[in-house]
Protein backbone atom coordinates (compact mmCIF):
# COMPACT_ATOMS: atom_id res chain seq x y z
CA UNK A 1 -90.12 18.98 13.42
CA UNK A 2 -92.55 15.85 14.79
CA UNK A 3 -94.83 14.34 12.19
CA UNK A 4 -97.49 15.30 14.60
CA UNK A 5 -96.23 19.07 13.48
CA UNK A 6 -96.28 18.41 9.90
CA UNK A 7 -99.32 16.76 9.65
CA UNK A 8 -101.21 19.51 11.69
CA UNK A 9 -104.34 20.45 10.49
CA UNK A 10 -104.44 16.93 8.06
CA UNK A 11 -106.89 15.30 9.99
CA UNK A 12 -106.88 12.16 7.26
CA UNK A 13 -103.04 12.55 6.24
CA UNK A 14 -102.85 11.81 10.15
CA UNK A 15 -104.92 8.70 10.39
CA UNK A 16 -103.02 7.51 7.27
CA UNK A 17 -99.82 8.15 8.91
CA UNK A 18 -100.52 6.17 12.21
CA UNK A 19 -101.70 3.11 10.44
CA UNK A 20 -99.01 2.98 8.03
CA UNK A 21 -96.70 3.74 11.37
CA UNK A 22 -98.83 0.79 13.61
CA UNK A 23 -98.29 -1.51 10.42
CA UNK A 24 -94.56 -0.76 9.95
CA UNK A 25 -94.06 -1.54 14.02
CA UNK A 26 -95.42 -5.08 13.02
CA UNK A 27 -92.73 -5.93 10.59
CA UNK A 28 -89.76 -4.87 12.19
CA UNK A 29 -87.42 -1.83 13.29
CA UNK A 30 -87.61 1.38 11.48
CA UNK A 31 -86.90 5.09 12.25
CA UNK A 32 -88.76 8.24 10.85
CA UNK A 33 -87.52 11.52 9.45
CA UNK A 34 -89.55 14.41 9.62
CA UNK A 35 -88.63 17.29 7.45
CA UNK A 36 -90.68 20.41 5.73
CA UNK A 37 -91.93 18.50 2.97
CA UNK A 38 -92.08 14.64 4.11
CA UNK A 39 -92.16 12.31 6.92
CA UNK A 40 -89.28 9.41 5.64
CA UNK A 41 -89.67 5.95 6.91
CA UNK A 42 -85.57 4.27 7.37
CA UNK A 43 -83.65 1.37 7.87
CA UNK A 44 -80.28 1.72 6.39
CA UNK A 45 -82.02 4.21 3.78
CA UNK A 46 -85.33 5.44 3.26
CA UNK A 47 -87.62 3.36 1.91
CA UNK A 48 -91.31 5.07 2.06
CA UNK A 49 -92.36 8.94 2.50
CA UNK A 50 -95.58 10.19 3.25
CA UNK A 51 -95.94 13.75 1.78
CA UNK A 52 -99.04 16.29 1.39
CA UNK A 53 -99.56 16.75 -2.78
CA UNK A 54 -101.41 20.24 -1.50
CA UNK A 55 -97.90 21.88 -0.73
CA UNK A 56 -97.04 21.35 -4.49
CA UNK A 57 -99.79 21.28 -6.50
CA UNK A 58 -102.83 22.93 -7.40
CA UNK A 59 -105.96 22.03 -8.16
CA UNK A 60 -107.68 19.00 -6.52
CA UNK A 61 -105.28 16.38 -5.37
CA UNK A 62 -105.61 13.32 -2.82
CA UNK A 63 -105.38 14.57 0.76
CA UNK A 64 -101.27 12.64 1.19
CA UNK A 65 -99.37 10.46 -1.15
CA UNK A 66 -97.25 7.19 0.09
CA UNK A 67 -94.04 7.14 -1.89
CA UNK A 68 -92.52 3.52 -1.72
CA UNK A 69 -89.56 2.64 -2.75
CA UNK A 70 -89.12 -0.75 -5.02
CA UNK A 71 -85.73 -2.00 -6.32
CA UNK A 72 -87.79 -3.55 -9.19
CA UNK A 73 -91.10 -1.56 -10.85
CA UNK A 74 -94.43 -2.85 -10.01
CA UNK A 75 -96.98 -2.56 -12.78
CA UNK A 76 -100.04 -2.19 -10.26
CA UNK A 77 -103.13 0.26 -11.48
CA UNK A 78 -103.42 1.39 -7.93
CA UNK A 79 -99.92 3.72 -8.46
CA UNK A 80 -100.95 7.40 -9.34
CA UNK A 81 -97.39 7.43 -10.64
CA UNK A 82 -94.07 5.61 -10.98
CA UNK A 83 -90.51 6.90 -11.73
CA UNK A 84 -87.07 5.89 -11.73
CA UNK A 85 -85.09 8.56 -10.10
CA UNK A 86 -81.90 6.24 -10.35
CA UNK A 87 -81.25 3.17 -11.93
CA UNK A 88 -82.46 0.20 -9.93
CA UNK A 89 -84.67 2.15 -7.76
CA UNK A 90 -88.41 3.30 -8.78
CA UNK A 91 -90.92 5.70 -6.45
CA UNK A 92 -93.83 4.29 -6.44
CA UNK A 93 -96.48 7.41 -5.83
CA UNK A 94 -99.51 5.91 -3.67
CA UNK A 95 -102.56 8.42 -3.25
CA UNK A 96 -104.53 7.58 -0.33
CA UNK A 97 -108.02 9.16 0.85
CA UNK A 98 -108.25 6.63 3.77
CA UNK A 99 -106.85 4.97 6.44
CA UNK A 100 -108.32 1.97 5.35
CA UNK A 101 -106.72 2.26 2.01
CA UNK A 102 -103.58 1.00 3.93
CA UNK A 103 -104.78 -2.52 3.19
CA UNK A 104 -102.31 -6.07 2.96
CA UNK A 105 -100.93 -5.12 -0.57
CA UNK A 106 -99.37 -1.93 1.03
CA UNK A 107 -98.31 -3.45 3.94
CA UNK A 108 -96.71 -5.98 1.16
CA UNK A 109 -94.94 -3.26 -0.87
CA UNK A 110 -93.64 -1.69 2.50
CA UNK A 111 -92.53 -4.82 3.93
CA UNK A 112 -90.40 -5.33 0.61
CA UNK A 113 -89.06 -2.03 0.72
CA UNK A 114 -88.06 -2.02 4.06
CA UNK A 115 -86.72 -5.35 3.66
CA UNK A 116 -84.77 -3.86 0.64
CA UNK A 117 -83.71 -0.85 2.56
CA UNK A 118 -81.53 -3.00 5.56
């Protein structure tokens, strides 16, 4: 599966996609994953997903989360949700509604992530 597959008839989940792709490119090597339920960002590991909350959930729901990964927890407001799925690693749950909202601060949390995930 592409992401261009999964994100097929997500017109904003695939603007979101390309700019967080286009600002990824600018801080170094990655690779994607594309499965049934997520497009995976890599290094060494994953280190940010971009998934569609309308395959899960019900109800109204932003149009695609960014999941980043943090070896520390960030405390930031803009986080619809953080979790600890193992110990030293948190998710950090990112709903965005816009291209846009892929703005320096993101591109700072990916950056560390990535940097995290070599």
């Amino acid at each position: 599966m592409t992401p261009e597959d999964f994100l097929d008839g997500h017109a904003t989940a695939s603007a979101v996609y390309e700019t967080v792709r286009q600002r990824l490119g600018e801080l170094g090597p990655f690779e994607t994953r594309t499965t049934k339920s997520q497009i995976a960002f890599r290094r060494r590991r994953g280190f940010a997903y971009l998934w569609l909350p309308g395959q899960y959930l019900r109800g109204p729901h932003a149009d695609v989360v960014l999941s980043i990964a943090l070896d520390r927890h960030d405390a930031s407001s803009r986080f619809k949700e953080v979790v600890q799925p193992t110990p030293g690693r948190w998710m950090h749950h990112l709903e965005l509604g816009d291209p846009d909202d892929v703005d320096a601060e993101v591109v700072r949390w990916l950056e560390e992530a990535a940097r995290d995930a070599d």
